[in-house]
N, C-alpha and C. Protein backbone atom coordinates (compact mmCIF):
# COMPACT_ATOMS: atom_id res chain seq x y z
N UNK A 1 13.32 -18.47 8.74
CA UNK A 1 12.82 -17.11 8.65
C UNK A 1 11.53 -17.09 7.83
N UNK A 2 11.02 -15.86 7.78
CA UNK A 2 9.44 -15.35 7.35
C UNK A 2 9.71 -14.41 6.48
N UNK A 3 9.41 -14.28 5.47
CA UNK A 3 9.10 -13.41 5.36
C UNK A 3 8.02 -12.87 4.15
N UNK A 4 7.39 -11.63 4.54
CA UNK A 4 6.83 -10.62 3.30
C UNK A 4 6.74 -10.47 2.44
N UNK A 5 6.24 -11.03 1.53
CA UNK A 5 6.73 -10.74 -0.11
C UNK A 5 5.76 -9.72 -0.73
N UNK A 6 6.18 -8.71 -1.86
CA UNK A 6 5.53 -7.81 -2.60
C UNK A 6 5.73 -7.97 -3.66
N UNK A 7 5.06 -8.41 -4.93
CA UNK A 7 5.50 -8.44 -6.13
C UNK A 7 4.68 -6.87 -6.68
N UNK A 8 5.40 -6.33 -7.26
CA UNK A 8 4.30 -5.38 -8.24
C UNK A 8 4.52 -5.29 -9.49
N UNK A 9 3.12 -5.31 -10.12
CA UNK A 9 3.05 -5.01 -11.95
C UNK A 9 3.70 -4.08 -11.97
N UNK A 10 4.08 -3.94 -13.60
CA UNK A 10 4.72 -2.78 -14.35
C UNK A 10 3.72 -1.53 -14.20
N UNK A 11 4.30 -0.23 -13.16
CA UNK A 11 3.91 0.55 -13.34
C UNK A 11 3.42 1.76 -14.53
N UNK A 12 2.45 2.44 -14.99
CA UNK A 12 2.58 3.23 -16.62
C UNK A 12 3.86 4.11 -15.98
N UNK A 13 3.91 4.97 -15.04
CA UNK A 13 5.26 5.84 -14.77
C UNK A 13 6.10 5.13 -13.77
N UNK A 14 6.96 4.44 -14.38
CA UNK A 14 8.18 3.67 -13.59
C UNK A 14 9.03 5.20 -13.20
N UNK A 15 9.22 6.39 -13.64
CA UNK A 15 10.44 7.04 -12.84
C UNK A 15 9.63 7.93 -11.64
N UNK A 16 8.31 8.31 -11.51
CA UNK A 16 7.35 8.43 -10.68
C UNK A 16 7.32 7.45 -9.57
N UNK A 17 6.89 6.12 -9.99
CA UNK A 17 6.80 4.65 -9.14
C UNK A 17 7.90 4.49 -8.20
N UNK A 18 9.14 4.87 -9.08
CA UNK A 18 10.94 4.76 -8.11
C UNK A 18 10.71 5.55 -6.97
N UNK A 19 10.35 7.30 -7.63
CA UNK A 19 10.52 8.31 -6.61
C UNK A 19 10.35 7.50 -5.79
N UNK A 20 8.76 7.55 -5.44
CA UNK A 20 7.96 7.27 -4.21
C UNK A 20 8.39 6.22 -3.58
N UNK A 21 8.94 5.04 -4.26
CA UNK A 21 8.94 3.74 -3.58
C UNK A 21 10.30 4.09 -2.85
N UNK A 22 11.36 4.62 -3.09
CA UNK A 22 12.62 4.72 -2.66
C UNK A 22 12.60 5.86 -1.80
N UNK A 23 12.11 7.02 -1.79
CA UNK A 23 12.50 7.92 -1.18
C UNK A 23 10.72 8.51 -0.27
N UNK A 24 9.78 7.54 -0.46
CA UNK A 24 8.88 8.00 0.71
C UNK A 24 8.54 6.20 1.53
N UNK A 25 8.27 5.41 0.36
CA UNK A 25 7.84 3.90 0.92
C UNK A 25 8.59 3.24 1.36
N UNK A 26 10.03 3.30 0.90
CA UNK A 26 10.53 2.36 1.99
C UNK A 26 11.60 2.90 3.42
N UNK A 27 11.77 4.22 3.44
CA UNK A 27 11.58 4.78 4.74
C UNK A 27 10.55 4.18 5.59
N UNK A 28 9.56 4.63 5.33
CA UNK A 28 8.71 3.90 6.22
C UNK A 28 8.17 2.80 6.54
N UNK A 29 8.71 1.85 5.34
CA UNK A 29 8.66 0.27 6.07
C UNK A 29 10.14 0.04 6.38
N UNK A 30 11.41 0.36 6.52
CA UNK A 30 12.05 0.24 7.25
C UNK A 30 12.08 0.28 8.87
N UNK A 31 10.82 1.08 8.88
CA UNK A 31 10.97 1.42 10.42
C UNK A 31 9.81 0.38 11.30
N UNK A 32 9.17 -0.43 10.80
CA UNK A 32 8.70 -1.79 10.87
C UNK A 32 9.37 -2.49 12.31
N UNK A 33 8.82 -2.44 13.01
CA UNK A 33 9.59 -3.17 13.99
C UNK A 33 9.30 -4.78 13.78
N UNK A 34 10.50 -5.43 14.02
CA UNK A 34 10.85 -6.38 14.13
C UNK A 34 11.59 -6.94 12.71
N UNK A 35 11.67 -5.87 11.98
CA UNK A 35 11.85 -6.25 10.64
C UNK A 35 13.73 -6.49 10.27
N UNK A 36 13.78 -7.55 9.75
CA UNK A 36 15.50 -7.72 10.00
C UNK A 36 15.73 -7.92 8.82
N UNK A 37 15.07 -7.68 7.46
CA UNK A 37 16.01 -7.50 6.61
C UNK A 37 14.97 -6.83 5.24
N UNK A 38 15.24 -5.81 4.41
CA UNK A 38 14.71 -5.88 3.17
C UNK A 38 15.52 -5.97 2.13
N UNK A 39 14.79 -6.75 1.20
CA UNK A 39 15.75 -7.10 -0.10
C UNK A 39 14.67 -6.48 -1.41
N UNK A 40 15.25 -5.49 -2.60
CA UNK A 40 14.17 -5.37 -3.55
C UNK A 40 15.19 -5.38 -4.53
N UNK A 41 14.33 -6.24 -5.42
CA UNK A 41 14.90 -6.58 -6.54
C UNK A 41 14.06 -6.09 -7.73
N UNK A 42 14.85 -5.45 -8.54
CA UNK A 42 14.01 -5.16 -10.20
C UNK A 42 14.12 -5.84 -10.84
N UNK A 43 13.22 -6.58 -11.14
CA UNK A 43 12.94 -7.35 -12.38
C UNK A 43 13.03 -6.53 -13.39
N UNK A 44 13.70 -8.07 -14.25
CA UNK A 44 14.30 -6.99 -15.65
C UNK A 44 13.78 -7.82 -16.84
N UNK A 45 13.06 -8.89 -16.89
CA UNK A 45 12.60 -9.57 -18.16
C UNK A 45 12.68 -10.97 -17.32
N UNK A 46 12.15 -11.78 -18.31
CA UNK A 46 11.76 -13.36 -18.00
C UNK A 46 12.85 -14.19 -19.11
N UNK A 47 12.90 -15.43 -18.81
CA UNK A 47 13.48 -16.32 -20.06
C UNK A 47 12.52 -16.03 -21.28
N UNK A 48 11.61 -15.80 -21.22
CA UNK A 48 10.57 -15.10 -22.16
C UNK A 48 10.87 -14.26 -22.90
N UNK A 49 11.72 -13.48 -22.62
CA UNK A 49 11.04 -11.86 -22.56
C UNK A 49 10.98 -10.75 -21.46
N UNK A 50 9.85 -10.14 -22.41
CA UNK A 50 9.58 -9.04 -21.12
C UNK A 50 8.72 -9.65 -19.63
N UNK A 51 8.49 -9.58 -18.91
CA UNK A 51 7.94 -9.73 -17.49
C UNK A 51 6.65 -8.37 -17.53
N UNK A 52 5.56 -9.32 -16.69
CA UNK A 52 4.31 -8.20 -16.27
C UNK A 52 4.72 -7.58 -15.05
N UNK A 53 5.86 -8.15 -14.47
CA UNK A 53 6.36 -7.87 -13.05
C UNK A 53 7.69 -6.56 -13.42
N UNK A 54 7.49 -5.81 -12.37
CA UNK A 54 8.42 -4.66 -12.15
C UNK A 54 9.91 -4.71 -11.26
N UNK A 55 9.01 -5.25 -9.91
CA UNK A 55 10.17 -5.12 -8.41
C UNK A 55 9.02 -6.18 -7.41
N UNK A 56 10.38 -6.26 -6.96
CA UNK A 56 9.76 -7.75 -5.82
C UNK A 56 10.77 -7.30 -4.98
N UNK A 57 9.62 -7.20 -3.59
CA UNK A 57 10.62 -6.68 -1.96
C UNK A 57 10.52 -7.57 -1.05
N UNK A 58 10.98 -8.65 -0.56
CA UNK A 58 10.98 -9.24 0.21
C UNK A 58 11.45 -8.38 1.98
N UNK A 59 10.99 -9.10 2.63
CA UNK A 59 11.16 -8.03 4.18
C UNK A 59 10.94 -9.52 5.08
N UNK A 60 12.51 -9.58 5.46
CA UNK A 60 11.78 -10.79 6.00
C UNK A 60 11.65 -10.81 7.98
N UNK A 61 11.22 -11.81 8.28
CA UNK A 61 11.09 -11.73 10.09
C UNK A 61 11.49 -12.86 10.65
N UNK A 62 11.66 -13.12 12.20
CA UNK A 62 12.39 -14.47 12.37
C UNK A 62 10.98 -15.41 12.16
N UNK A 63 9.96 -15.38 12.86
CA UNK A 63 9.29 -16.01 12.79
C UNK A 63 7.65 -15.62 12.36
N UNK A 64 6.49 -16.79 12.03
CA UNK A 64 5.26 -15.92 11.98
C UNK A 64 4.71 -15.15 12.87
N UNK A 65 5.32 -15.39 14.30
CA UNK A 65 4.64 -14.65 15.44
C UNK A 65 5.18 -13.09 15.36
N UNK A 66 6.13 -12.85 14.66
CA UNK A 66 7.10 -11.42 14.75
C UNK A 66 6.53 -10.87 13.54
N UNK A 67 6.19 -11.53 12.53
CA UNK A 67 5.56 -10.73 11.34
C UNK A 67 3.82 -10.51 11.96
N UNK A 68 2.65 -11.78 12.19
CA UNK A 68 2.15 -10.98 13.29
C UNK A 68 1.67 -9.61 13.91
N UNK A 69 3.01 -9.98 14.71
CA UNK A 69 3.13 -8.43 15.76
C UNK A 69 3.37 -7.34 15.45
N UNK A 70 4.51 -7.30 13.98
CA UNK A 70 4.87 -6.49 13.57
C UNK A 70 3.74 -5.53 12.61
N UNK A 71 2.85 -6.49 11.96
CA UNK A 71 1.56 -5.74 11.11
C UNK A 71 0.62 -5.24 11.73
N UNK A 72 1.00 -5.40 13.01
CA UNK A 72 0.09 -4.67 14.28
C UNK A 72 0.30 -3.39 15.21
N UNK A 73 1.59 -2.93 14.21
CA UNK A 73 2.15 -1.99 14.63
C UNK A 73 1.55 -0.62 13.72
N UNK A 74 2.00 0.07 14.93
CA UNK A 74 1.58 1.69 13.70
C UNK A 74 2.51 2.17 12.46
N UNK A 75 3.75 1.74 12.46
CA UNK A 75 4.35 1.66 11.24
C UNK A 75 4.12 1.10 10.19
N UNK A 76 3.59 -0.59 10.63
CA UNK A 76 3.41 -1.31 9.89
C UNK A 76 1.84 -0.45 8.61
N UNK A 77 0.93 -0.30 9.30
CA UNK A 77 -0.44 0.24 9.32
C UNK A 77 0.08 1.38 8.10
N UNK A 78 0.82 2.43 9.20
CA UNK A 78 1.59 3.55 7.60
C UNK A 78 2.15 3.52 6.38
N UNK A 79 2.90 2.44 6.84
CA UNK A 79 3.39 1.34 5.33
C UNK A 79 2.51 1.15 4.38
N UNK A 80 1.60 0.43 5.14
CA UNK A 80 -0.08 -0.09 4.39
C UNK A 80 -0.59 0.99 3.17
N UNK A 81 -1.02 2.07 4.51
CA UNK A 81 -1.62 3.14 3.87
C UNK A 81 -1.09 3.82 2.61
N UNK A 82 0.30 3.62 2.77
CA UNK A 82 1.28 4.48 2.03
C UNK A 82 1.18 3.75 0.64
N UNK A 83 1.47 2.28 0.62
CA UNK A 83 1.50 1.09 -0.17
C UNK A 83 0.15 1.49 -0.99
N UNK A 84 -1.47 1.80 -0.42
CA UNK A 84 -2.67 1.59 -1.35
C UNK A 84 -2.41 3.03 -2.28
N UNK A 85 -1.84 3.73 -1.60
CA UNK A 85 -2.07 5.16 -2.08
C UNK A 85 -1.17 5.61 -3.48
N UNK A 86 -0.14 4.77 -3.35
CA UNK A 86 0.76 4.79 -4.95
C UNK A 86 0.93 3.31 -5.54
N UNK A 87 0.26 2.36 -5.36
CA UNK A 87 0.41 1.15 -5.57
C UNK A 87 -0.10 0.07 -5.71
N UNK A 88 -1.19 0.32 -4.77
CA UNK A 88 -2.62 -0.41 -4.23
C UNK A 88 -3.30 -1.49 -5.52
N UNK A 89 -2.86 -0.89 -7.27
CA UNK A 89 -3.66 -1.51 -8.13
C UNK A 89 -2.40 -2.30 -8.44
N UNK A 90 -1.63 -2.26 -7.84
CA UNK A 90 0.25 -2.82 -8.75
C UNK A 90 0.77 -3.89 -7.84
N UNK A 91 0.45 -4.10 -7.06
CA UNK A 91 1.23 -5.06 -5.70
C UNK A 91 0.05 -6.02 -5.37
N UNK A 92 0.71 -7.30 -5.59
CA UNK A 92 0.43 -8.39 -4.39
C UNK A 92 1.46 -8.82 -3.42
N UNK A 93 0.76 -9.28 -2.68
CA UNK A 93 1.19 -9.60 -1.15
C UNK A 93 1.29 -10.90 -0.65
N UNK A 94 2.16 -11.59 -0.55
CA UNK A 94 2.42 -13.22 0.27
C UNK A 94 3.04 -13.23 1.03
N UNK A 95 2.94 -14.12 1.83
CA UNK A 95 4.09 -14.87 3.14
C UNK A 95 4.84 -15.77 2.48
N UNK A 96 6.40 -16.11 2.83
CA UNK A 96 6.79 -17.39 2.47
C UNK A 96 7.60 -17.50 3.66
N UNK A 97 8.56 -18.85 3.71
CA UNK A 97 8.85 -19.80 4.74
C UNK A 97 10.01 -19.87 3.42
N UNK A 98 11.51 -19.79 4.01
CA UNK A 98 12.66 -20.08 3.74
C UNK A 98 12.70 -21.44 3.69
N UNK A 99 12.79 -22.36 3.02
CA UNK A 99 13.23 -23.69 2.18
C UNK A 99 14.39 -24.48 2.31
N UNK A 100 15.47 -25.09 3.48
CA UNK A 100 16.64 -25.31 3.38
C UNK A 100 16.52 -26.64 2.40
């Protein structure tokens, strides 16, 4: 599998950041075609300490050709838009390849 990765910095309003991410952003990357799974996890501190990191969403696809197709979609695109507009300075973005 493929998939999506989003890491984002610590937002200044984390109960603002939730709203949106839970109840407008990931509605609409759910609806992502081809998309077969999302996983988001809150980071809660490091062996360190505290963490610069907030939440990490993985979204994964069967293959690169389906992730692809899928960012070529008009959902995908809304996602996007949605993503710069509350987030844009807080999130990076990678591909990874599952590891057996």
């Amino acid at each position: 599998m493929v998939k999506l990765i989003a890491l984002y910095k610590q937002p200044d309003d984390k109960a603002a950041f939730d709203e949106h991410y839970q109840n407008v952003h990931t509605p609409i990357t759910k609806k992502i075609p081809g998309l077969r799974k999302m996983e988001v996890t809150k980071i809660v501190g490091s062996p360190t300490g505290k963490s610069k990191y907030y939440l990490l969403c993985e979204m994964y696809y069967d293959d690169h050709e389906s992730l692809k197709a899928a960012m070529k979609t008009k959902e995908a695109k809304a996602s996007g838009k949605d993503l710069m507009s509350f987030a844009g300075d807080l999130v990076t973005m990678m591909i990874g390849e599952d590891v057996e």
